[in-house]
C-alpha atoms as a PDB file:
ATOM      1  CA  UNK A   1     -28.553  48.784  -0.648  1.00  0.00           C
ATOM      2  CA  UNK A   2     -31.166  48.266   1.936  1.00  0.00           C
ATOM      3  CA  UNK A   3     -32.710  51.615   3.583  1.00  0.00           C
ATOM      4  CA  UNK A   4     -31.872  50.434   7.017  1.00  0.00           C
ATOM      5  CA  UNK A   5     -27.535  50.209   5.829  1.00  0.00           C
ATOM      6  CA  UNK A   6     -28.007  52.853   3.997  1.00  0.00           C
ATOM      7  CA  UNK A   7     -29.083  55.218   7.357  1.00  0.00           C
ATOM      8  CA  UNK A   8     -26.828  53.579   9.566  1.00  0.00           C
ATOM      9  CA  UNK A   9     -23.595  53.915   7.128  1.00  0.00           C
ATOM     10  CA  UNK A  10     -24.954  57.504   6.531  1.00  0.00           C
ATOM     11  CA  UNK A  11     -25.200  58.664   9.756  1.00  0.00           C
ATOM     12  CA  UNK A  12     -21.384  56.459  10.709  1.00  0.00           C
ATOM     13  CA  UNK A  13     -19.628  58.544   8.285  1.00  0.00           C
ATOM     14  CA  UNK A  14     -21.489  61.893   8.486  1.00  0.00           C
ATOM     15  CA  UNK A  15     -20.237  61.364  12.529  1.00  0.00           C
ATOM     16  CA  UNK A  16     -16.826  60.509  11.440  1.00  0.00           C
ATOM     17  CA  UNK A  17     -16.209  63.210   8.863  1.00  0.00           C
ATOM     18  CA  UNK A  18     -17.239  65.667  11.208  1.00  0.00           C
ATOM     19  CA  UNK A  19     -15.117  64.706  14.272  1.00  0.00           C
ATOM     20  CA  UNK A  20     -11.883  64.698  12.148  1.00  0.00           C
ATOM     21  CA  UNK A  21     -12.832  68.076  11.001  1.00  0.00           C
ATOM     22  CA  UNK A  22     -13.570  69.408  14.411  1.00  0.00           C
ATOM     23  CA  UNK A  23     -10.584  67.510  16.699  1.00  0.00           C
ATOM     24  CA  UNK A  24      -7.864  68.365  14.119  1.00  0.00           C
ATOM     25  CA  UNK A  25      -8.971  71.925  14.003  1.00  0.00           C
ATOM     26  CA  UNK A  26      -9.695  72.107  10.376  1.00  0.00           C
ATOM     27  CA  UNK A  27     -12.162  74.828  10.682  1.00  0.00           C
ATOM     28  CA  UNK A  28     -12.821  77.028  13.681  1.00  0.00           C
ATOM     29  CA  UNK A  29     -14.685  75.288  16.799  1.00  0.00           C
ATOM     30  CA  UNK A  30     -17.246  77.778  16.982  1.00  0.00           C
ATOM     31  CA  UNK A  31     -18.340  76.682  13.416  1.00  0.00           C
ATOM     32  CA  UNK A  32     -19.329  73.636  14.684  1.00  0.00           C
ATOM     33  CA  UNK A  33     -22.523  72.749  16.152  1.00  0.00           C
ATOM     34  CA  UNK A  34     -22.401  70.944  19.445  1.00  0.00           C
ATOM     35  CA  UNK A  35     -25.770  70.863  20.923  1.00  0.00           C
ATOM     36  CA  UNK A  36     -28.154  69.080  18.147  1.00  0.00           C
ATOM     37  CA  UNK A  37     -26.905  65.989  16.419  1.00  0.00           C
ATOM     38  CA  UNK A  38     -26.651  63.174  18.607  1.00  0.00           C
ATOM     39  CA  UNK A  39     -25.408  59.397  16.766  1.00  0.00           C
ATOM     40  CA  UNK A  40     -26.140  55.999  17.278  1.00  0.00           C
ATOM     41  CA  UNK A  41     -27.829  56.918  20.892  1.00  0.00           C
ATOM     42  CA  UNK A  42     -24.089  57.962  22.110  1.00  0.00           C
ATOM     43  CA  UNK A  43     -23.681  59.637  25.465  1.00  0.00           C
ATOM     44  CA  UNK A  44     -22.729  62.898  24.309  1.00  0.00           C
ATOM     45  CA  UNK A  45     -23.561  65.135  21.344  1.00  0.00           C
ATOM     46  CA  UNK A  46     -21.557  64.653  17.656  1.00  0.00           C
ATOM     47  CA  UNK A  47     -20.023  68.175  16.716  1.00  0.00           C
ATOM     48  CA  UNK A  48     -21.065  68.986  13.402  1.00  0.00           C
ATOM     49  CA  UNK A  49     -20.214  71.964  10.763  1.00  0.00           C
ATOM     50  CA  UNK A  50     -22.607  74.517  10.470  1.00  0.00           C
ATOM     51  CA  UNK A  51     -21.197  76.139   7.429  1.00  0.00           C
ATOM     52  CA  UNK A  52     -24.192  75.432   4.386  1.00  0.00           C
ATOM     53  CA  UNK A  53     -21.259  75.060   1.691  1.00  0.00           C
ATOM     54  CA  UNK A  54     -19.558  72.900   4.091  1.00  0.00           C
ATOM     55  CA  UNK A  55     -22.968  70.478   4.945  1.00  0.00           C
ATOM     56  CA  UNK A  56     -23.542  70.838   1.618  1.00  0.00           C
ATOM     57  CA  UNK A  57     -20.218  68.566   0.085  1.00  0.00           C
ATOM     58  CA  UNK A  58     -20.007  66.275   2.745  1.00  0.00           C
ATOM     59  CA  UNK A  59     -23.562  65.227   2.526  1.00  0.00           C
ATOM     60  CA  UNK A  60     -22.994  64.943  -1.485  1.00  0.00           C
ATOM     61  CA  UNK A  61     -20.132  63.403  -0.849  1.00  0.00           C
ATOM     62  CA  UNK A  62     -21.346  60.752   1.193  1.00  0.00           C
ATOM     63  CA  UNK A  63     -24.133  60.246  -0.987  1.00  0.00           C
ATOM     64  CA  UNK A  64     -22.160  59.842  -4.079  1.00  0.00           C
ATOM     65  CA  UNK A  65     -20.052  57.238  -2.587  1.00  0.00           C
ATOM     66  CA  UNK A  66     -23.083  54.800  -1.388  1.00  0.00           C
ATOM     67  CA  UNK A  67     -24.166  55.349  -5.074  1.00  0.00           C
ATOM     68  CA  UNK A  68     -20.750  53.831  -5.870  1.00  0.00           C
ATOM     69  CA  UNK A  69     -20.464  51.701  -2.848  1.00  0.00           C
ATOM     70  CA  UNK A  70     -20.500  48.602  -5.136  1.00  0.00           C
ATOM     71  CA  UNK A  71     -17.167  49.751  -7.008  1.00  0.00           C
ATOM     72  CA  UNK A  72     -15.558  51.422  -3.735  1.00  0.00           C
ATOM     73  CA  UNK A  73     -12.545  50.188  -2.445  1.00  0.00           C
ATOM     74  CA  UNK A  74     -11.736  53.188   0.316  1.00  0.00           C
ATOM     75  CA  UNK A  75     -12.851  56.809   1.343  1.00  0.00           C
ATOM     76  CA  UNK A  76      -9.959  58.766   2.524  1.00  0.00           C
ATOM     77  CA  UNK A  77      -9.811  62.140   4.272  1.00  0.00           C
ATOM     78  CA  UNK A  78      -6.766  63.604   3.639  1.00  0.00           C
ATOM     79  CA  UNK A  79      -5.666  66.995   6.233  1.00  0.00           C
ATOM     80  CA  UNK A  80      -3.245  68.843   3.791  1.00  0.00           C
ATOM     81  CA  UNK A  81      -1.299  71.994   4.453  1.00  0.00           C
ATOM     82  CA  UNK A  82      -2.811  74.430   2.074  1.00  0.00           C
ATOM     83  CA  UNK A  83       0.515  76.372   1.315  1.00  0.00           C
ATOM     84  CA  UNK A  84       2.495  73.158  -0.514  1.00  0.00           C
ATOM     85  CA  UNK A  85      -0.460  71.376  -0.581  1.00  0.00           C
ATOM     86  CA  UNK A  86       1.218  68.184   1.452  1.00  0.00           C
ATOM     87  CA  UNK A  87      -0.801  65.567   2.970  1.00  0.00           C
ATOM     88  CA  UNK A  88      -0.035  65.582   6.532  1.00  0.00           C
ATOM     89  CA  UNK A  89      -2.513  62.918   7.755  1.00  0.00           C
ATOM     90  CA  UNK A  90      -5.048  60.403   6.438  1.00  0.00           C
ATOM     91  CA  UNK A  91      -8.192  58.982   7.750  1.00  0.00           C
ATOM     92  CA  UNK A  92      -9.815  55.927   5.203  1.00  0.00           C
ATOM     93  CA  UNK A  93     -13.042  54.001   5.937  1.00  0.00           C
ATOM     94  CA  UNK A  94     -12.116  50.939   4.028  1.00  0.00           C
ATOM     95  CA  UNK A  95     -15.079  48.594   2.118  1.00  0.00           C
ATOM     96  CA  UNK A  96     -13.441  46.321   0.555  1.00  0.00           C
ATOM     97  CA  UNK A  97     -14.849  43.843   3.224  1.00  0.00           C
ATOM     98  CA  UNK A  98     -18.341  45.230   2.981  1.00  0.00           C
ATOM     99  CA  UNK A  99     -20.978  42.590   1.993  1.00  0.00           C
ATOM    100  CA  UNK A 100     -23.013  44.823  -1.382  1.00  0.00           C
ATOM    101  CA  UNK A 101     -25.106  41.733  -2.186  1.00  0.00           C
ATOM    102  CA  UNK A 102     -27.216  41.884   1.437  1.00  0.00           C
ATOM    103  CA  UNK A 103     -27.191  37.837   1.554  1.00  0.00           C
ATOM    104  CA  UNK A 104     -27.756  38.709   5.132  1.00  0.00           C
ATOM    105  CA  UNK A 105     -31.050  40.617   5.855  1.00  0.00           C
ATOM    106  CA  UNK A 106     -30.539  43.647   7.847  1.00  0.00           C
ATOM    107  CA  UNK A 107     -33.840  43.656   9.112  1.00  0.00           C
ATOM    108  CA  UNK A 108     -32.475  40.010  11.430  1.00  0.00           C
ATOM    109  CA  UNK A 109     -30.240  42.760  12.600  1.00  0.00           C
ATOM    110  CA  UNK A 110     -30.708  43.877  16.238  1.00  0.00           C
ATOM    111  CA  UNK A 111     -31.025  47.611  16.523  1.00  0.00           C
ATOM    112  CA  UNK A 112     -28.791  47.996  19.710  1.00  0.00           C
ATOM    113  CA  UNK A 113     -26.383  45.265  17.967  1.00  0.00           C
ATOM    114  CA  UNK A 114     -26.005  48.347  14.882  1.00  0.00           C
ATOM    115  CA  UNK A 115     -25.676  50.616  17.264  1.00  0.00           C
ATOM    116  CA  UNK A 116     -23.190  49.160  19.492  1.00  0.00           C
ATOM    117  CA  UNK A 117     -20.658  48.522  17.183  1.00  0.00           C
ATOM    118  CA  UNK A 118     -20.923  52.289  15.692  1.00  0.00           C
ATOM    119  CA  UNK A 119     -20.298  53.623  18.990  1.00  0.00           C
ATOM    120  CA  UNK A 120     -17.588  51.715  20.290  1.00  0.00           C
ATOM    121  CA  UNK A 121     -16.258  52.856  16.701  1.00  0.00           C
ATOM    122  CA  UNK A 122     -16.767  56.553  17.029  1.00  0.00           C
ATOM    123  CA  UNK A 123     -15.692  56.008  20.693  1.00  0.00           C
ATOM    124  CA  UNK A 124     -12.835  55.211  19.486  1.00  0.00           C
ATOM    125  CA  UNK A 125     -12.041  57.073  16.784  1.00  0.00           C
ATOM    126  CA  UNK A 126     -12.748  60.131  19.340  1.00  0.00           C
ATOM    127  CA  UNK A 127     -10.386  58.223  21.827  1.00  0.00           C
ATOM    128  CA  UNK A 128      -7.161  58.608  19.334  1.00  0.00           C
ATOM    129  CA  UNK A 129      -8.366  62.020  17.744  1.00  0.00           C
ATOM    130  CA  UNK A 130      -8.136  63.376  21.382  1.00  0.00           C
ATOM    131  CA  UNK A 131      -4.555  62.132  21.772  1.00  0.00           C
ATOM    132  CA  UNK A 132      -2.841  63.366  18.257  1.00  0.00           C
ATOM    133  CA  UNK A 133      -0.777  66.394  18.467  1.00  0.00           C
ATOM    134  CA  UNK A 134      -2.619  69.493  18.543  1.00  0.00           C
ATOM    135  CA  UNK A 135      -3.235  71.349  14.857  1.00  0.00           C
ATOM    136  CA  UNK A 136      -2.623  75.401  14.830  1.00  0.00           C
ATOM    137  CA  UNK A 137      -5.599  77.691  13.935  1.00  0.00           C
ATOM    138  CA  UNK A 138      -5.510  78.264  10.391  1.00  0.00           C
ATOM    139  CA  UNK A 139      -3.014  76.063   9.288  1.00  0.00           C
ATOM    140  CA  UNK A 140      -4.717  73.258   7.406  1.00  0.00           C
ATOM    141  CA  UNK A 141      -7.141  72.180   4.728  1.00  0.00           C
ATOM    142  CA  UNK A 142      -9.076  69.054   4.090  1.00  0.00           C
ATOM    143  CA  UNK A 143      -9.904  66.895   1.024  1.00  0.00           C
ATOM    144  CA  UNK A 144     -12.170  63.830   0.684  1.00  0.00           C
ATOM    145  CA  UNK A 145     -10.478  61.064  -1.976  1.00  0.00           C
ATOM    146  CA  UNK A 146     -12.273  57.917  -3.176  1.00  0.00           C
ATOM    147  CA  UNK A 147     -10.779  55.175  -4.415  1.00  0.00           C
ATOM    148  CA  UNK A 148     -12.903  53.135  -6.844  1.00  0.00           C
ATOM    149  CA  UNK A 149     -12.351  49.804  -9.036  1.00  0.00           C
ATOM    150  CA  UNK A 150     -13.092  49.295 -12.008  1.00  0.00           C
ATOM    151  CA  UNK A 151     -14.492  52.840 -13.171  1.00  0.00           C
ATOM    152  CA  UNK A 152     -13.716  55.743 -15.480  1.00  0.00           C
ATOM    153  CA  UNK A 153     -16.189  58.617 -14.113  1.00  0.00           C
ATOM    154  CA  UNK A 154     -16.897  61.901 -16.615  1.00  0.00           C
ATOM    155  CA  UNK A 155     -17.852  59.674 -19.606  1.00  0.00           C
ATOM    156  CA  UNK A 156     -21.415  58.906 -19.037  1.00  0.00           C
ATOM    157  CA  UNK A 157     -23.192  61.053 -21.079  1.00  0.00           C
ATOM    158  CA  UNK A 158     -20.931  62.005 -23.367  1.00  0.00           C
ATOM    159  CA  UNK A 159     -23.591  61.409 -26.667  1.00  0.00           C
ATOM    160  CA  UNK A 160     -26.670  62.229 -24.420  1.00  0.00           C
ATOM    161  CA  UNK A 161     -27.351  65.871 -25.074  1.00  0.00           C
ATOM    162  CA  UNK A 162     -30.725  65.608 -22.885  1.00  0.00           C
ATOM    163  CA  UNK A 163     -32.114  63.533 -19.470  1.00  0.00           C
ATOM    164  CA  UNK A 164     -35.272  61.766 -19.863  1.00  0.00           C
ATOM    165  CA  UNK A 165     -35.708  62.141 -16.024  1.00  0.00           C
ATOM    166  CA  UNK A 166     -34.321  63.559 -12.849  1.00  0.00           C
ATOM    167  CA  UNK A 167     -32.326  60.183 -11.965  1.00  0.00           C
ATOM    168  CA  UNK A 168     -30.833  60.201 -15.393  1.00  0.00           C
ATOM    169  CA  UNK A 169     -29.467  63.849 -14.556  1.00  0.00           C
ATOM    170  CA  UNK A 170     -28.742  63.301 -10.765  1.00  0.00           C
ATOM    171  CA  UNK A 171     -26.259  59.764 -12.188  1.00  0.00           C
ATOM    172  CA  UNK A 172     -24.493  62.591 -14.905  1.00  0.00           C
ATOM    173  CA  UNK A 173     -23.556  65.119 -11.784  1.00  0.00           C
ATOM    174  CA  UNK A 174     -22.513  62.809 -10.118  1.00  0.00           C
ATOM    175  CA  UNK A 175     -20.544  61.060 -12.566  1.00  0.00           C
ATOM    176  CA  UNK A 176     -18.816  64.626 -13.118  1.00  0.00           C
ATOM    177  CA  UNK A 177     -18.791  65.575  -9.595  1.00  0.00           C
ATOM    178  CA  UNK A 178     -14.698  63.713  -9.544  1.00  0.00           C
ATOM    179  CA  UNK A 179     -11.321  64.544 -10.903  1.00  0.00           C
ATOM    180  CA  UNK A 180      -9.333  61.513 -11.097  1.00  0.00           C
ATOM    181  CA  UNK A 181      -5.940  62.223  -9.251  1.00  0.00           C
ATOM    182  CA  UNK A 182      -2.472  62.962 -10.838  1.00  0.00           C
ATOM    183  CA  UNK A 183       0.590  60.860  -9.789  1.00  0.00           C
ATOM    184  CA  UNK A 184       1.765  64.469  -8.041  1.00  0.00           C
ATOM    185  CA  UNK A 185      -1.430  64.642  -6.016  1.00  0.00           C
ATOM    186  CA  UNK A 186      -0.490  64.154  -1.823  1.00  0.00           C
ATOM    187  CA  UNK A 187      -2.745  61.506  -1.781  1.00  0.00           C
ATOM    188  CA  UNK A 188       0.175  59.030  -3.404  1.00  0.00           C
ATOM    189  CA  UNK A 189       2.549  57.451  -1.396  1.00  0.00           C
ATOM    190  CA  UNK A 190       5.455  58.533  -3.510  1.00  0.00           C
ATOM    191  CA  UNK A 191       4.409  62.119  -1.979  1.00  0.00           C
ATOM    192  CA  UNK A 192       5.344  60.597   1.362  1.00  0.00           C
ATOM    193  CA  UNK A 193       8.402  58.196   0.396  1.00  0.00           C
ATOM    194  CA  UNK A 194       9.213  55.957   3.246  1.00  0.00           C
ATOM    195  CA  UNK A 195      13.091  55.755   1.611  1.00  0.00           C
ATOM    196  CA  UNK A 196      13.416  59.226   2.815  1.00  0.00           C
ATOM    197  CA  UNK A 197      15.380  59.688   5.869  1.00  0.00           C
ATOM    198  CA  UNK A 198      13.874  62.859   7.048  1.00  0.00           C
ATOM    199  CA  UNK A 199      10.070  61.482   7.339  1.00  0.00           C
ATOM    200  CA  UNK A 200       8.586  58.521   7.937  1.00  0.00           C
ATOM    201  CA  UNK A 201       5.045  57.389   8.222  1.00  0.00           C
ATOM    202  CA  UNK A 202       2.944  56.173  11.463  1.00  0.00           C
ATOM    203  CA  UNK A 203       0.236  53.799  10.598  1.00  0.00           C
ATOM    204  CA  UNK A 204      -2.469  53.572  13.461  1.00  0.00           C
ATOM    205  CA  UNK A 205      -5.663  51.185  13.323  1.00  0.00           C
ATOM    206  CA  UNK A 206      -9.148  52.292  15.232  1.00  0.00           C
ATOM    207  CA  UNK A 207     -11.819  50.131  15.490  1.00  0.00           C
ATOM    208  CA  UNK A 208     -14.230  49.648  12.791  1.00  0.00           C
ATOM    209  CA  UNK A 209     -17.759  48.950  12.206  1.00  0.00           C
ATOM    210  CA  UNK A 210     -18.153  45.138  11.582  1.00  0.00           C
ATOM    211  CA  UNK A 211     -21.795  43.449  11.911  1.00  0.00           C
ATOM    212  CA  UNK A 212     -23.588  41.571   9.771  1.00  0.00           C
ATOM    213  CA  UNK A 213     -23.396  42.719   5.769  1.00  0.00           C
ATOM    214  CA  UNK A 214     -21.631  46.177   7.152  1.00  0.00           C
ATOM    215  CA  UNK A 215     -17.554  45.587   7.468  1.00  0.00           C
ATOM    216  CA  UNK A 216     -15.822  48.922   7.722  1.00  0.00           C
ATOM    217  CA  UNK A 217     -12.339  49.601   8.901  1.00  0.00           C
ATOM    218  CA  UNK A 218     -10.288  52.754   9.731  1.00  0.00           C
ATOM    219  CA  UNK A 219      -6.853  53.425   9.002  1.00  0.00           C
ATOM    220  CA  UNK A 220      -5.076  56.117  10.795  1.00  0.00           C
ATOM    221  CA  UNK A 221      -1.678  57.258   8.851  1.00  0.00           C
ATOM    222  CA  UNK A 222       0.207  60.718   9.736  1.00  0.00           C
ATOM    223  CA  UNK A 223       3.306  61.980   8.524  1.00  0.00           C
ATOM    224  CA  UNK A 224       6.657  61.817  11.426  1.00  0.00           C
ATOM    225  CA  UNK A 225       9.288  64.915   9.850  1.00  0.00           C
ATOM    226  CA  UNK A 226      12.357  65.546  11.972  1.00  0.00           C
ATOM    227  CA  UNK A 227      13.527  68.985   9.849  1.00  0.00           C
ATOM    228  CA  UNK A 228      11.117  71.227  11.417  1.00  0.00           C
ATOM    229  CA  UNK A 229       9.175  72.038   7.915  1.00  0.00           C
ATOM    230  CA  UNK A 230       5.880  71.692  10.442  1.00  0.00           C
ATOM    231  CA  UNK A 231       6.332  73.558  13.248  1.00  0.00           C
ATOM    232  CA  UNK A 232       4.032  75.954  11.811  1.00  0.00           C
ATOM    233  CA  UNK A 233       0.833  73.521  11.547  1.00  0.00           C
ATOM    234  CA  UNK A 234       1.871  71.254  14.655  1.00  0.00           C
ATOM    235  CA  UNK A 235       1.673  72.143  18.442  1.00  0.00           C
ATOM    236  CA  UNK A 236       4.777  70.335  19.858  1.00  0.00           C
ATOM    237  CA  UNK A 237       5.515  69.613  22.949  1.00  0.00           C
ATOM    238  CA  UNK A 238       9.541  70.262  23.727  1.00  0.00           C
ATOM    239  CA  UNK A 239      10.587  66.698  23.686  1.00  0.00           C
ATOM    240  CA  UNK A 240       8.438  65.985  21.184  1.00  0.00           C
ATOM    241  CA  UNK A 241      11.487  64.913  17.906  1.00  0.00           C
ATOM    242  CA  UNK A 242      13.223  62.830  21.246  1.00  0.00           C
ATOM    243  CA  UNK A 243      10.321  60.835  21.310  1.00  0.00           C
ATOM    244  CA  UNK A 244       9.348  60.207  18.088  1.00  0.00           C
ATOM    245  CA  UNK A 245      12.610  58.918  16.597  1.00  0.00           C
ATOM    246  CA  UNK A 246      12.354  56.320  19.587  1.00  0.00           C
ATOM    247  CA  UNK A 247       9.109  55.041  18.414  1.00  0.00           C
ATOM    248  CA  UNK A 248       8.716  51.439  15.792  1.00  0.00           C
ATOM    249  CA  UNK A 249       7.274  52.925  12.672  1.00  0.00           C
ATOM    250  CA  UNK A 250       5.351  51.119   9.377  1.00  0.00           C
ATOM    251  CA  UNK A 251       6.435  51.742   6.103  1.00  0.00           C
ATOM    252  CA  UNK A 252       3.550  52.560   3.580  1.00  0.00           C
ATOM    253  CA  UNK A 253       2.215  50.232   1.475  1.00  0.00           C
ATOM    254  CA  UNK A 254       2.416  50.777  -2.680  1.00  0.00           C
ATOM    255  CA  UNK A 255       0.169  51.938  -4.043  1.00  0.00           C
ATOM    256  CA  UNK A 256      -2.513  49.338  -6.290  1.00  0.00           C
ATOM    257  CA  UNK A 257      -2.358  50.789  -9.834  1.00  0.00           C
ATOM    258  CA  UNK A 258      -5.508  48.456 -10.129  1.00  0.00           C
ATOM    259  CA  UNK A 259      -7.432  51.080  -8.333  1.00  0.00           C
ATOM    260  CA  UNK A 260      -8.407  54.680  -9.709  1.00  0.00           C
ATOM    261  CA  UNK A 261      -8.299  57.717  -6.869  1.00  0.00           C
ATOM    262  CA  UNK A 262     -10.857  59.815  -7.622  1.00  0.00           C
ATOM    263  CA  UNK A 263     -11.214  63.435  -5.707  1.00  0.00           C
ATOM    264  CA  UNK A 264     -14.189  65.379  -5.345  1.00  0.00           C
ATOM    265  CA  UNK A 265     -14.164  68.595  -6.453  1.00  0.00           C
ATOM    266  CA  UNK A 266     -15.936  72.468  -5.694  1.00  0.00           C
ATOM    267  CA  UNK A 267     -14.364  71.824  -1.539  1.00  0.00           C
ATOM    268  CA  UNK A 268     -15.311  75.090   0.514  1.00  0.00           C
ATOM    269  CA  UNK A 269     -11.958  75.845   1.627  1.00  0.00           C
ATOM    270  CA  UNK A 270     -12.281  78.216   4.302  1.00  0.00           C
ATOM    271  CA  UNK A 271     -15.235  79.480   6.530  1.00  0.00           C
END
């Protein structure tokens, strides 16, 4: 990947990670920094998590997956609810449009061209976070899922008993940084069946990042219940189930056995 994609895409998602966290009250506002990291020459400054453990897998994270970037399909943050572990919300940065053989050069690229297009993104993407229904202290947790084609991670090395050098070990950890995920995992659809009539699922789109060999889109998808089971994580308003059943909705799609889901694991859960 060329260095210049490689900063921008860094930066895009390091931004984006970091807002979901912070807008859908994931962890504490005051652990977030919002004085320091400013994005793509935006207007006002990106709130980002202070917490070292925290920094520490989302940066790994992010790196792992450009490592990968020629076998990812999607990136998905999933908000969960810690106590039955449901998946509540997803956010996914999708690839699968994204040019990995550079026959464009990014260096034709116009700087403020780049930079346009990740704002009105983030713009965006801040735009719809802003609306959602507020998120009670305390009440969820947050995983990071990759979905990847075409690969079996945690078999590597499994005859090499020594590294001849400090790539050879960097490519085993992350090869064993994932856990591929189980059928049961929240990240499936059949966790969220559409057939049921007690939930259904919202799909939103935001504006992606689409400019020369970069092509990223974001998919928005929460969970609509009508039984009350999250009144305890949501901050309703009183008409709230009157309006929602009145709204068009979008089934899920099924999921593409073709693809493996791939979690990473060690997440600091709490701060």
């Amino acid at each position: 990947m060329h260095p210049f994609v490689k900063k921008w895409v860094t930066v895009y998602l390091k931004c984006g990670i970091n807002l979901i966290l912070y807008y859908r009250n994931v962890y504490p506002a005051a652990s977030f920094d919002l004085t320091t990291f400013q994005g793509f020459n935006l207007p006002q400054f990106m709130p980002m998590n202070r917490h070292p453990a925290v920094l520490e897998y989302i940066d790994e994270f992010i790196e792992d997956v450009l490592f990968k970037l020629q076998r990812t399909h999607k990136i998905t943050l999933c908000i969960i609810t810690p106590k039955d572990y449901r998946c509540i919300e997803t956010y996914t940065f999708d690839f699968r449009n994204f040019n990995h053989l550079g026959v464009e050069d990014p260096q034709k690229l116009r700087e403020a061209d780049v930079y346009d297009r990740f704002r009105a993104s983030l713009n965006n993407l801040i735009q719809r976070l802003e609306k959602l229904t507020p998120i009670k202290d305390d009440s969820v947790s947050f995983e990071l899922v990759a979905t990847l084609i075409g690969v079996e991670l945690g078999h590597t090395f499994d005859k090499i008993n020594h590294f001849n050098n400090n790539f050879q070990k960097l490519f085993y950890e992350r090869d064993m940084n994932w856990v591929k995920c189980q059928p049961e995992d929240p990240y499936f659809n059949e966790s969220m069946d559409s057939e049921k009539v007690s939930s259904r699922i919202r799909t939103h789109a935001i504006i992606g990042a689409n400019i020369g060999p970069i092509s990223i889109d974001i998919l928005f998808e929460r969970l609509l219940v009508w039984d009350g089971s999250l009144d305890t994580v949501y901050e309703y308003e009183d008409d709230y189930y009157e309006q929602e059943q009145k709204r068009p909705y979008m089934s899920p799609s099924n999921y593409d056995s073709d693809d493996n889901k791939f979690d990473m694991v060690n997440l600091p859960s709490s701060i």
